[in-house]
PDB file of N, CA and C in Angstrom:
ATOM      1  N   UNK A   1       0.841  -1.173   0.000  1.00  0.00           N
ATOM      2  CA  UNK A   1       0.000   0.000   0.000  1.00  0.00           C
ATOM      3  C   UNK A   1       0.887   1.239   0.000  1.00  0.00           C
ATOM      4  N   UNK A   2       0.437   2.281  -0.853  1.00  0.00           N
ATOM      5  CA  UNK A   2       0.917   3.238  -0.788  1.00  0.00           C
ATOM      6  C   UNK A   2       1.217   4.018  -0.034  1.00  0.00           C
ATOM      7  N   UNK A   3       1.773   4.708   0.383  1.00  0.00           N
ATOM      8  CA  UNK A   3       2.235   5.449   2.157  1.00  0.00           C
ATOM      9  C   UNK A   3       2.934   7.041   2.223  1.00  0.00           C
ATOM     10  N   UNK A   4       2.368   8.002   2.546  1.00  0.00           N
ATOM     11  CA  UNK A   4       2.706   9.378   1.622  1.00  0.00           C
ATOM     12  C   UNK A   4       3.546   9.602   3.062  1.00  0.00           C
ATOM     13  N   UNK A   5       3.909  10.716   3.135  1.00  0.00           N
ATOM     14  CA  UNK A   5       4.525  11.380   4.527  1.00  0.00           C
ATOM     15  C   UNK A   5       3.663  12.137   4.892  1.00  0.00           C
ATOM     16  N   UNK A   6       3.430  12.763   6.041  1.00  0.00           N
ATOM     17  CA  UNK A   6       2.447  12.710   6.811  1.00  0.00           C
ATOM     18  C   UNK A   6       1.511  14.570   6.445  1.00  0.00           C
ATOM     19  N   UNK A   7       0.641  14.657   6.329  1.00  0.00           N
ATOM     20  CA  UNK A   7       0.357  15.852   5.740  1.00  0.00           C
ATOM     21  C   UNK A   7       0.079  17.068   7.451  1.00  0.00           C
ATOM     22  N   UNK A   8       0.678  17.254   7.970  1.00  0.00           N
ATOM     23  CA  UNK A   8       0.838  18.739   8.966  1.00  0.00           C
ATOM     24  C   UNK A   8      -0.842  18.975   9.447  1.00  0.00           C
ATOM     25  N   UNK A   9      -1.457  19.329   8.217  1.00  0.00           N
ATOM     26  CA  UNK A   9      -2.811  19.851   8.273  1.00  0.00           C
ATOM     27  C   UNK A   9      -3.568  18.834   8.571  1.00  0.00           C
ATOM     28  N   UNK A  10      -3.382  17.853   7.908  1.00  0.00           N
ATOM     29  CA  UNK A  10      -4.668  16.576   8.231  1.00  0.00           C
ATOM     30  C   UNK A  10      -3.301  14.763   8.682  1.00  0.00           C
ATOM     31  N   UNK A  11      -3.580  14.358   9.614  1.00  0.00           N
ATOM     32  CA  UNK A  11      -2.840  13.068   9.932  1.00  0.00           C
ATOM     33  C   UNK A  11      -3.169  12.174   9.156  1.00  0.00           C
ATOM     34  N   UNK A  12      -2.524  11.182   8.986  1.00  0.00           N
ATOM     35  CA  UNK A  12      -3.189  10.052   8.830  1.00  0.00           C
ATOM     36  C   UNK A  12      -4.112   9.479   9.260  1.00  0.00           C
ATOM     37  N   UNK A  13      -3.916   9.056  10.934  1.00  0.00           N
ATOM     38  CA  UNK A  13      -5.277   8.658  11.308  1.00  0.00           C
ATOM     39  C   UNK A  13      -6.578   9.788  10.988  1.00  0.00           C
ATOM     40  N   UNK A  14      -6.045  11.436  11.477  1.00  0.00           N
ATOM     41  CA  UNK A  14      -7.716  11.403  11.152  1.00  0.00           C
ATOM     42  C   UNK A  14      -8.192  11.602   9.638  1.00  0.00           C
ATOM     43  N   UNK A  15      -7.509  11.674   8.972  1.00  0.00           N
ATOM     44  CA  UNK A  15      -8.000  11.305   7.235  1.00  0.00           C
ATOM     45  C   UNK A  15      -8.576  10.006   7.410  1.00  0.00           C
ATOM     46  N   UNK A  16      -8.358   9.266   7.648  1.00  0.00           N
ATOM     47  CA  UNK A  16      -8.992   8.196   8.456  1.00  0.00           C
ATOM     48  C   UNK A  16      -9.920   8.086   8.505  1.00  0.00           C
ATOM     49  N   UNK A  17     -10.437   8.854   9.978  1.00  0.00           N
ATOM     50  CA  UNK A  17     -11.343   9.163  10.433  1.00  0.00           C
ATOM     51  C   UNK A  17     -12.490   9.688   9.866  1.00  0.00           C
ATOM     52  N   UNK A  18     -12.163  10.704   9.057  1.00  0.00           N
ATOM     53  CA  UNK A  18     -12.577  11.549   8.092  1.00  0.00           C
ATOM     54  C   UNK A  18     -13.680  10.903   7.169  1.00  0.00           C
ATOM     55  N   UNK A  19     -12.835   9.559   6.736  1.00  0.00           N
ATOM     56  CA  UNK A  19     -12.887   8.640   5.591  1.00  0.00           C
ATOM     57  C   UNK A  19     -14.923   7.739   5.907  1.00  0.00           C
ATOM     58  N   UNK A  20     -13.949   7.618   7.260  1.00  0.00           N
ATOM     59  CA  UNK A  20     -15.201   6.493   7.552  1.00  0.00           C
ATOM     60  C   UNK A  20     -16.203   7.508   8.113  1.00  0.00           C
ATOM     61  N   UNK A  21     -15.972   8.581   8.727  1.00  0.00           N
ATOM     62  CA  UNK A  21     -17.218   9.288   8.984  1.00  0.00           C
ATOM     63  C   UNK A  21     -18.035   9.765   8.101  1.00  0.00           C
ATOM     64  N   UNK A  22     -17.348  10.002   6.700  1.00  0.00           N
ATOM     65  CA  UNK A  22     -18.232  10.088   5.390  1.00  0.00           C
ATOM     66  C   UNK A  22     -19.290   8.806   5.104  1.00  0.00           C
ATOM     67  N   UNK A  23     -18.630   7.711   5.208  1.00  0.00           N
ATOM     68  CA  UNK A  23     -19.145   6.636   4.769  1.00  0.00           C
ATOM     69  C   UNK A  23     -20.179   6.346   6.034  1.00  0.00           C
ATOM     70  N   UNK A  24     -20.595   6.451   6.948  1.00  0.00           N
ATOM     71  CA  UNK A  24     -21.384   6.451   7.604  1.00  0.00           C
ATOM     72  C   UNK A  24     -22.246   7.337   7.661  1.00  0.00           C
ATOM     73  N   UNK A  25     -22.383   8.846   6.961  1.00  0.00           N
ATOM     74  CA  UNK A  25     -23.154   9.596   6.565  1.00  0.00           C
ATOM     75  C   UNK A  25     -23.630   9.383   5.824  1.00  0.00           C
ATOM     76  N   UNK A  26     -23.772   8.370   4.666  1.00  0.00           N
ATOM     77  CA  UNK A  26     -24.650   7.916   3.418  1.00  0.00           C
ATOM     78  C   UNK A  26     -25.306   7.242   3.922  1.00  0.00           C
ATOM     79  N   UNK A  27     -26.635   7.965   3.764  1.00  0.00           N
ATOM     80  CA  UNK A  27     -28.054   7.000   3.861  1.00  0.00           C
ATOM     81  C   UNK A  27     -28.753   6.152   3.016  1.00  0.00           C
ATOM     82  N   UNK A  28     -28.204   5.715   1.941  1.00  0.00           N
ATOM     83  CA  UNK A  28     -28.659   4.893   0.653  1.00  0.00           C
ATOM     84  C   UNK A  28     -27.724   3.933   0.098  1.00  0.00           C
ATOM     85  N   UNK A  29     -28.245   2.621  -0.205  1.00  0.00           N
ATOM     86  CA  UNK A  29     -27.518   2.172  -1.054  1.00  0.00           C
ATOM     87  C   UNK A  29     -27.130   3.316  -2.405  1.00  0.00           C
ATOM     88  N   UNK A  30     -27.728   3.657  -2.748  1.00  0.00           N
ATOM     89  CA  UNK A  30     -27.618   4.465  -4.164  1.00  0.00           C
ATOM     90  C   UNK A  30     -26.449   5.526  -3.749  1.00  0.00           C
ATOM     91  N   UNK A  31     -26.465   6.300  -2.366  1.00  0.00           N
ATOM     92  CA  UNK A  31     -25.483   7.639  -2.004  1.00  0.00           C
ATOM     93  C   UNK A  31     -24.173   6.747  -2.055  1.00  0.00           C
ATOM     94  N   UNK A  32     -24.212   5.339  -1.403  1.00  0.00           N
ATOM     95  CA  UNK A  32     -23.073   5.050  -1.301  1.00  0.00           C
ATOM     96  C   UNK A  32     -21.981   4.002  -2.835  1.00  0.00           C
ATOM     97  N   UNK A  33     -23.279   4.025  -3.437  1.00  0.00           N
ATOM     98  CA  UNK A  33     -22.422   3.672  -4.699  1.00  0.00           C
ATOM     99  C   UNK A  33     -22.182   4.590  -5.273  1.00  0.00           C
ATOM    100  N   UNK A  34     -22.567   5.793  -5.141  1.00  0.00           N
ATOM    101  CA  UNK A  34     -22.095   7.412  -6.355  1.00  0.00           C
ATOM    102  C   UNK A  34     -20.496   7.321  -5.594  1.00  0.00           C
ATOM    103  N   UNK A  35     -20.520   7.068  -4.579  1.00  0.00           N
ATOM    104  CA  UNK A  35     -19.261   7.858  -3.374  1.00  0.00           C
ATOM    105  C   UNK A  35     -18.533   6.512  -3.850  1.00  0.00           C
ATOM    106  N   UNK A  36     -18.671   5.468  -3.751  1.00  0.00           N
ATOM    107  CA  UNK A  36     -17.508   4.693  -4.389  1.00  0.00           C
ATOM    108  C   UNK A  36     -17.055   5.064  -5.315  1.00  0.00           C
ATOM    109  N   UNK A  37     -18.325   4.776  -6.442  1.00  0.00           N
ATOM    110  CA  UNK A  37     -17.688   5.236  -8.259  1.00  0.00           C
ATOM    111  C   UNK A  37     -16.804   6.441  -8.026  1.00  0.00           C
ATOM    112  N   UNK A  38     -17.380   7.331  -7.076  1.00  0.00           N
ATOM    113  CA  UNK A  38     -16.656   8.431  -7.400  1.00  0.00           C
ATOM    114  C   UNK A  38     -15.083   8.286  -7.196  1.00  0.00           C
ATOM    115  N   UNK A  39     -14.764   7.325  -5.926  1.00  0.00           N
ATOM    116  CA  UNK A  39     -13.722   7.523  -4.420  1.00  0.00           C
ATOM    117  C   UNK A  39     -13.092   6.335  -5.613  1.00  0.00           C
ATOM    118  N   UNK A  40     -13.451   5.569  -6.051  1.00  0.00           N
ATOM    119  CA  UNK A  40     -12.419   3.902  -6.648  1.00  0.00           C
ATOM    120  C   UNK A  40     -12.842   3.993  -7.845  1.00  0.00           C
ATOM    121  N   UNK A  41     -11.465   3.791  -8.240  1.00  0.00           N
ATOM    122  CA  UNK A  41     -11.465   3.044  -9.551  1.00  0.00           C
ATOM    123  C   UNK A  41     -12.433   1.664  -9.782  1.00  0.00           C
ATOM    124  N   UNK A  42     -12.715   1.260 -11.100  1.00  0.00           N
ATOM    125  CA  UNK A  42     -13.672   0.183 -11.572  1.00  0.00           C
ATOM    126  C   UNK A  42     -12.667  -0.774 -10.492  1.00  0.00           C
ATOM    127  N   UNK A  43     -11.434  -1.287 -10.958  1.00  0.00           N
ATOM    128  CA  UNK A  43     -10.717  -2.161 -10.696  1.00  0.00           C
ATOM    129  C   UNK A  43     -10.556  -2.246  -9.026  1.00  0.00           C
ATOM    130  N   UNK A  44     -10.934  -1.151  -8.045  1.00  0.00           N
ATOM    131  CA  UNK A  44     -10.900  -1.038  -6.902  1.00  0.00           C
ATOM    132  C   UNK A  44     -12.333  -1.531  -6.416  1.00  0.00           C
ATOM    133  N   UNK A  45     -12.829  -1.259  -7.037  1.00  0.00           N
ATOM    134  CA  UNK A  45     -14.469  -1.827  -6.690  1.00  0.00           C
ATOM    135  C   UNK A  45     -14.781  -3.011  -7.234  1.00  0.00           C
ATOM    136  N   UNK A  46     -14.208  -3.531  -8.165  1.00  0.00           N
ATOM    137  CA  UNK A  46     -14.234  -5.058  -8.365  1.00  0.00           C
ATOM    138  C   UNK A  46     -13.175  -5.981  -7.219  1.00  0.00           C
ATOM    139  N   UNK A  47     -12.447  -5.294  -6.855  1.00  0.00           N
ATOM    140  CA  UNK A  47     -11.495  -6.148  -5.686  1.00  0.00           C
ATOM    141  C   UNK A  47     -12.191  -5.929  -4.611  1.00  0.00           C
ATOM    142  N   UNK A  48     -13.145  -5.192  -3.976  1.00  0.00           N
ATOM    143  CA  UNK A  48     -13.849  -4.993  -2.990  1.00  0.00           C
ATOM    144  C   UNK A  48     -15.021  -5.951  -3.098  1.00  0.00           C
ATOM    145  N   UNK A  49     -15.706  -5.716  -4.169  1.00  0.00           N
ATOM    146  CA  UNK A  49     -16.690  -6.802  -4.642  1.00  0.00           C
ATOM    147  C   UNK A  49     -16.467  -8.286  -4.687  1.00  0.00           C
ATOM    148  N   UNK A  50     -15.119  -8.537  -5.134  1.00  0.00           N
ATOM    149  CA  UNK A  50     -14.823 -10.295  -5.132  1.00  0.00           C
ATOM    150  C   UNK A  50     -15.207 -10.426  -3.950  1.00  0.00           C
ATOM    151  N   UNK A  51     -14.009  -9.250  -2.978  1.00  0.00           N
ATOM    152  CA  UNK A  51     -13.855 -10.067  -1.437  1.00  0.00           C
ATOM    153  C   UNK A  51     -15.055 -10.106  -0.540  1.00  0.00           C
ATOM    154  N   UNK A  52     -16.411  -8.585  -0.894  1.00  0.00           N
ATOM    155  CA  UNK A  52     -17.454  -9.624  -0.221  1.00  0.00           C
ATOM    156  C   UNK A  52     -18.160 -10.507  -0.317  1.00  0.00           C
ATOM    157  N   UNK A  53     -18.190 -10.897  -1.792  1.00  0.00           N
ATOM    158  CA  UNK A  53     -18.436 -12.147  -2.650  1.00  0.00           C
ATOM    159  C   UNK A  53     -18.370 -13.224  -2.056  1.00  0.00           C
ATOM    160  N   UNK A  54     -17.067 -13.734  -1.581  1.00  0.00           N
ATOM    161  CA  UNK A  54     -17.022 -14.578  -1.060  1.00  0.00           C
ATOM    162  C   UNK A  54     -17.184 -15.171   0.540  1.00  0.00           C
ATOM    163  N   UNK A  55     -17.402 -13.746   1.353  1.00  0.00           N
ATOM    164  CA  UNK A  55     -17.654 -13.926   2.742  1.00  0.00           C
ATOM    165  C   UNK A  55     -18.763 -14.590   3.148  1.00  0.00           C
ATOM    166  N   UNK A  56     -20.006 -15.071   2.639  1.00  0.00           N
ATOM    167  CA  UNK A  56     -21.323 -15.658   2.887  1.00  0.00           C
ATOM    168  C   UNK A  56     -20.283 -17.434   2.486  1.00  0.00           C
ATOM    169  N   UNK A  57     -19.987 -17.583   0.979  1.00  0.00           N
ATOM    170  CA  UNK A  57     -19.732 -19.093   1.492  1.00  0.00           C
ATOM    171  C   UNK A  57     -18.678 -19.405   2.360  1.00  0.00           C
ATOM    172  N   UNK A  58     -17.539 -18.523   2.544  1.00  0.00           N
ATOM    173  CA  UNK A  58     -16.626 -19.167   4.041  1.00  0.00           C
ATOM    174  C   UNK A  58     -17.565 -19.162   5.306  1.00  0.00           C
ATOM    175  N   UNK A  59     -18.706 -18.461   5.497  1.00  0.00           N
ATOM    176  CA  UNK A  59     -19.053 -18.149   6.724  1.00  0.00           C
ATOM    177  C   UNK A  59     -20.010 -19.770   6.883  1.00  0.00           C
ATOM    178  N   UNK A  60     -20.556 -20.155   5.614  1.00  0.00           N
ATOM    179  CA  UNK A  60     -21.279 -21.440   5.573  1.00  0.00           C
ATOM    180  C   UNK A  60     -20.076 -22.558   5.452  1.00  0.00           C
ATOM    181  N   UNK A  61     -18.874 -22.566   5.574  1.00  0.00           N
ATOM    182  CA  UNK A  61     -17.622 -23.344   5.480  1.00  0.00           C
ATOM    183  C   UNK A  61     -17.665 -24.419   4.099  1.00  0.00           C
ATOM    184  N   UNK A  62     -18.140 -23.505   3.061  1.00  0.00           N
ATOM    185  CA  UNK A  62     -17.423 -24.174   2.042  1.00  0.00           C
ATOM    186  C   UNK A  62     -15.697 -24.125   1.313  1.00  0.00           C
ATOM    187  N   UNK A  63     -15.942 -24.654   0.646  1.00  0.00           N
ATOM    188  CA  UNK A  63     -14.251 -25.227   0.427  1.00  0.00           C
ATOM    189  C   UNK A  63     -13.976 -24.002  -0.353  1.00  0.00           C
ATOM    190  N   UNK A  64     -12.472 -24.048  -0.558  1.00  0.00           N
ATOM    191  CA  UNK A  64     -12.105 -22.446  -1.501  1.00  0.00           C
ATOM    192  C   UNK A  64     -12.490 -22.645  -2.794  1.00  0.00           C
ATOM    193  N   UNK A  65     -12.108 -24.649  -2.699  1.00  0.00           N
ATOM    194  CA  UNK A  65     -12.156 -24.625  -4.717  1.00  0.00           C
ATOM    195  C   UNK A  65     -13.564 -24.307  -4.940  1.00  0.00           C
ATOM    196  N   UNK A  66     -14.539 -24.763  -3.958  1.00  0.00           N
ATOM    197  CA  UNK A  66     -15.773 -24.737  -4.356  1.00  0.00           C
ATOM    198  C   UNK A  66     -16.322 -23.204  -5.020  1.00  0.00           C
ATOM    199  N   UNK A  67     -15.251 -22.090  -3.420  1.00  0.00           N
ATOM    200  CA  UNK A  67     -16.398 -20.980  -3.849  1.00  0.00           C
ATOM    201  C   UNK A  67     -15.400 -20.279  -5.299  1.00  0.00           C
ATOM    202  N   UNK A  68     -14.186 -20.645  -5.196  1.00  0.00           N
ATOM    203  CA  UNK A  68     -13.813 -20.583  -6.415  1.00  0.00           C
ATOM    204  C   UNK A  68     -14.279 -20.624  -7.835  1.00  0.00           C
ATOM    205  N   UNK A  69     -14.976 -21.527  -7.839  1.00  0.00           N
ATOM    206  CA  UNK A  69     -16.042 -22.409  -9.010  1.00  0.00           C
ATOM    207  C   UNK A  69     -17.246 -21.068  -9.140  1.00  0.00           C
ATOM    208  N   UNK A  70     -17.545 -21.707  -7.932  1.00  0.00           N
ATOM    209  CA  UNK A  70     -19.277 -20.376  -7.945  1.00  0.00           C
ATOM    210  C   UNK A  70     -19.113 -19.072  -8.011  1.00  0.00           C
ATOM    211  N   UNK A  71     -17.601 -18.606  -8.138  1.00  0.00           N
ATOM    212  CA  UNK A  71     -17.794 -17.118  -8.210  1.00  0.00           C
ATOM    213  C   UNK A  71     -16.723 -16.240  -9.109  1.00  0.00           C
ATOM    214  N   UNK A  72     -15.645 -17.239  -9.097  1.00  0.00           N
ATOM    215  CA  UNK A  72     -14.560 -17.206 -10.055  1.00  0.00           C
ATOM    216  C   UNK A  72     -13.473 -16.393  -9.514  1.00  0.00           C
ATOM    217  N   UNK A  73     -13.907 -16.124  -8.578  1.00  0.00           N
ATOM    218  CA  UNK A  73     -12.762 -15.322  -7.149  1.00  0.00           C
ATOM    219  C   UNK A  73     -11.650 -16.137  -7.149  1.00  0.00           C
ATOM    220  N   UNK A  74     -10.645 -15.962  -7.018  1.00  0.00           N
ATOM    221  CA  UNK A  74      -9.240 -16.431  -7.278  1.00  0.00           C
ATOM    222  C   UNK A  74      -8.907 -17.198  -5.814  1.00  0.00           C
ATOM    223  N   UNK A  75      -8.271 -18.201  -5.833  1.00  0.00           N
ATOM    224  CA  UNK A  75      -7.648 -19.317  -4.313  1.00  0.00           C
ATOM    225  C   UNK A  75      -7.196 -18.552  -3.706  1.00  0.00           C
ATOM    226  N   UNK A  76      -6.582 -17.484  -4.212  1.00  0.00           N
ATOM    227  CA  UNK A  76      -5.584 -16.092  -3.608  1.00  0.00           C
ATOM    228  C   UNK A  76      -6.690 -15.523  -2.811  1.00  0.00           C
ATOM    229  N   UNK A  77      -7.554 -14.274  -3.395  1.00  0.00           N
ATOM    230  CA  UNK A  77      -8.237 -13.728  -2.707  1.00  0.00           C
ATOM    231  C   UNK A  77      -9.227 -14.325  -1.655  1.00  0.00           C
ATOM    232  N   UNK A  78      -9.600 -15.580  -1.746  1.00  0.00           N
ATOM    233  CA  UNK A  78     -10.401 -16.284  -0.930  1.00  0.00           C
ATOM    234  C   UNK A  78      -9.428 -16.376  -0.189  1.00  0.00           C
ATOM    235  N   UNK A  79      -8.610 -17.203  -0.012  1.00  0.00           N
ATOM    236  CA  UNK A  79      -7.653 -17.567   1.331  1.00  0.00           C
ATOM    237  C   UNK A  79      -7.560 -16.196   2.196  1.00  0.00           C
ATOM    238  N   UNK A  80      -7.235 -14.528   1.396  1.00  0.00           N
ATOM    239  CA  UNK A  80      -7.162 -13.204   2.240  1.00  0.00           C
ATOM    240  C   UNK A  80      -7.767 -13.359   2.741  1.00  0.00           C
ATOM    241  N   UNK A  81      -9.342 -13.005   2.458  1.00  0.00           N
ATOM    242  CA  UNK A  81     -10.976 -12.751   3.170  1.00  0.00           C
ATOM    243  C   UNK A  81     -10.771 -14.246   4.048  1.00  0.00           C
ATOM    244  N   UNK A  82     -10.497 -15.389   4.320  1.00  0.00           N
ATOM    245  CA  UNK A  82     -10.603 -16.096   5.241  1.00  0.00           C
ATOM    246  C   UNK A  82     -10.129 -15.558   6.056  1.00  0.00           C
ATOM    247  N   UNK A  83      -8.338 -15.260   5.926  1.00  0.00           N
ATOM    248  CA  UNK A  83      -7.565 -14.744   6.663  1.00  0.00           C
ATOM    249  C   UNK A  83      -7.986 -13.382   7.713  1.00  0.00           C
ATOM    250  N   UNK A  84      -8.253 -12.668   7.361  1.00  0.00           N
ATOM    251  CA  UNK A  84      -9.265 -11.794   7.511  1.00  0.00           C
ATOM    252  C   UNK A  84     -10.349 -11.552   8.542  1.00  0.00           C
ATOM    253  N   UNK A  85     -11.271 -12.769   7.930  1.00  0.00           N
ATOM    254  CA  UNK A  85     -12.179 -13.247   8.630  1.00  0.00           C
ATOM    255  C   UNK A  85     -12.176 -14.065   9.854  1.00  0.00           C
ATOM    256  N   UNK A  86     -10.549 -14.210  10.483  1.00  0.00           N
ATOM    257  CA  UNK A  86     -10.865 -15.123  11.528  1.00  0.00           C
ATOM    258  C   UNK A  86      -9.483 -14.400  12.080  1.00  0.00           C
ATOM    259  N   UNK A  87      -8.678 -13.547  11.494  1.00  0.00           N
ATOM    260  CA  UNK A  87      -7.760 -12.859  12.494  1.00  0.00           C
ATOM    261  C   UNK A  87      -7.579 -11.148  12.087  1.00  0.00           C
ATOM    262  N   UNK A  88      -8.660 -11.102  10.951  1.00  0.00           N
ATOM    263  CA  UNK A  88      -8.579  -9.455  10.975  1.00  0.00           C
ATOM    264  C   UNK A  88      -9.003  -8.763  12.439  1.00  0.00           C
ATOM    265  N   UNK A  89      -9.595  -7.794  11.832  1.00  0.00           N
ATOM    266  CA  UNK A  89     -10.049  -6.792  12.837  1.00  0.00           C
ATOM    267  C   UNK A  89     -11.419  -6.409  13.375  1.00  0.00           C
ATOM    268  N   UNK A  90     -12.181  -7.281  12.983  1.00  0.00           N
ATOM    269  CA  UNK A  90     -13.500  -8.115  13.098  1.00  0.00           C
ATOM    270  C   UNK A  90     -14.702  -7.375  12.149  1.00  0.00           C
ATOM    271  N   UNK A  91     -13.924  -6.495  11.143  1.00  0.00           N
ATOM    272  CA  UNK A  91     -15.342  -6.034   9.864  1.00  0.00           C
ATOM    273  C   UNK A  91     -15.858  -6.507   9.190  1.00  0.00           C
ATOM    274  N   UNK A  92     -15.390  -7.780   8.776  1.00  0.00           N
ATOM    275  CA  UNK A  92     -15.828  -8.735   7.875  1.00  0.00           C
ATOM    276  C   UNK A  92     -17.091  -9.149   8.940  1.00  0.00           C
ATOM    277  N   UNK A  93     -16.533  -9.494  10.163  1.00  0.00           N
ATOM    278  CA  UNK A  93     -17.884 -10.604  11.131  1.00  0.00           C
ATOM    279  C   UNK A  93     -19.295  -8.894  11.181  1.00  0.00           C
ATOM    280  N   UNK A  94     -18.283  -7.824  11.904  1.00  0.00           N
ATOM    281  CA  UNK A  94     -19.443  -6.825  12.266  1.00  0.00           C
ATOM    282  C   UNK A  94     -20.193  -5.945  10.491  1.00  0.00           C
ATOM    283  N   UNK A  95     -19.869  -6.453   9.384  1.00  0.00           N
ATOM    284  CA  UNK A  95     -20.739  -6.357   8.679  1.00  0.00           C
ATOM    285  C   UNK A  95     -21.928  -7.571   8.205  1.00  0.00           C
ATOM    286  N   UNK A  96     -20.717  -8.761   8.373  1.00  0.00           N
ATOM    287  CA  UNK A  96     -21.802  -9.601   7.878  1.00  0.00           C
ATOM    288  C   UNK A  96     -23.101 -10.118   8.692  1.00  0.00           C
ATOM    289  N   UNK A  97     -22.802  -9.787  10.165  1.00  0.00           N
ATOM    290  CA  UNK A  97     -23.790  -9.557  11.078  1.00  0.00           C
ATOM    291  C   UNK A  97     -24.678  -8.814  10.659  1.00  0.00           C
ATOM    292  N   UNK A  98     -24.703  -8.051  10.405  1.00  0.00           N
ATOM    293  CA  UNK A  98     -25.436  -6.543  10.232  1.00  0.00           C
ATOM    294  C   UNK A  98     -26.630  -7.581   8.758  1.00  0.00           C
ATOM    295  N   UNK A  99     -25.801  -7.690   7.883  1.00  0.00           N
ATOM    296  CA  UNK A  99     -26.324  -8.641   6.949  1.00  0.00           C
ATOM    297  C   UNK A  99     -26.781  -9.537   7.050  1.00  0.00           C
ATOM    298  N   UNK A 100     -26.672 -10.486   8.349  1.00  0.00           N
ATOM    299  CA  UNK A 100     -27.373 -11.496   8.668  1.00  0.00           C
ATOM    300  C   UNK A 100     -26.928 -12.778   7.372  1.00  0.00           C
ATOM    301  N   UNK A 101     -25.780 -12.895   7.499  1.00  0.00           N
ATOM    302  CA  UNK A 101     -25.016 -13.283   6.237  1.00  0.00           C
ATOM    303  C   UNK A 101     -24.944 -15.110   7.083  1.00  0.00           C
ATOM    304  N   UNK A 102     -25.069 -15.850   6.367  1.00  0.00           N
ATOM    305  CA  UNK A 102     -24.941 -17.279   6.716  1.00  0.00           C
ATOM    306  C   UNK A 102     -23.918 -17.542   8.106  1.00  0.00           C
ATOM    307  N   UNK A 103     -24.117 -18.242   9.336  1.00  0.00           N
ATOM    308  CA  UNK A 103     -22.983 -18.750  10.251  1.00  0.00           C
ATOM    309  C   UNK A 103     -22.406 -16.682  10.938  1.00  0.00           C
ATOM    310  N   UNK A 104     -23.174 -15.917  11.062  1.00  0.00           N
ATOM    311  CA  UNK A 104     -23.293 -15.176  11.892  1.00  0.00           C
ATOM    312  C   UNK A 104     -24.313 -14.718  12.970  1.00  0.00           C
ATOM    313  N   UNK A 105     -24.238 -15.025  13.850  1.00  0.00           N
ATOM    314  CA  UNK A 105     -24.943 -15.214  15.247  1.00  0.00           C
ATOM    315  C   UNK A 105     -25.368 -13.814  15.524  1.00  0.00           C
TER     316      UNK A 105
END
């Protein structure tokens, strides 16, 4: 990941901050896809898209080749989002909760 030196006026963390307090101000599916298209590239929003793609079948514990097959998500990116999913930082579990996404309580 890219890594600038630190901007005086705004930190890192709270650009940060900044970041996600926007994204929690969109009240629509629709507000928050203008603010992607706008914020990512196609190719950034298709790598965002694989990886929640595949969080419903790890959460039902299918196999990688399987969800591989059903979604065409790469052994690579599935193994991340596992990775992720059981030693990230718990957004994968506190969205897919929210979603009520398969094997979340």
């Amino acid at each position: 990941m890219k890594r600038r030196s630190i901007d005086p006026e705004m930190p890192a963390n709270s650009a940060e901050t900044s970041l996600c307090e926007a994204l929690l101000g969109l009240s629509s599916v629709d507000e928050m896809r203008a603010f992607l298209h706008d914020l990512c590239t196609p190719a950034e929003i298709e790598v965002m898209v694989d990886r929640w793609r595949v969080v419903p079948f790890l959460l039902e514990g299918r196999s990688y080749r399987e969800i591989h097959e059903r979604t065409s998500v790469s052994i690579t990116t599935i193994g991340r989002v596992a990775r992720y999913l059981n030693q990230g930082s718990g957004g994968y579990m506190a969205a897919a909760a929210r979603r009520n996404l398969a094997g979340v309580a």
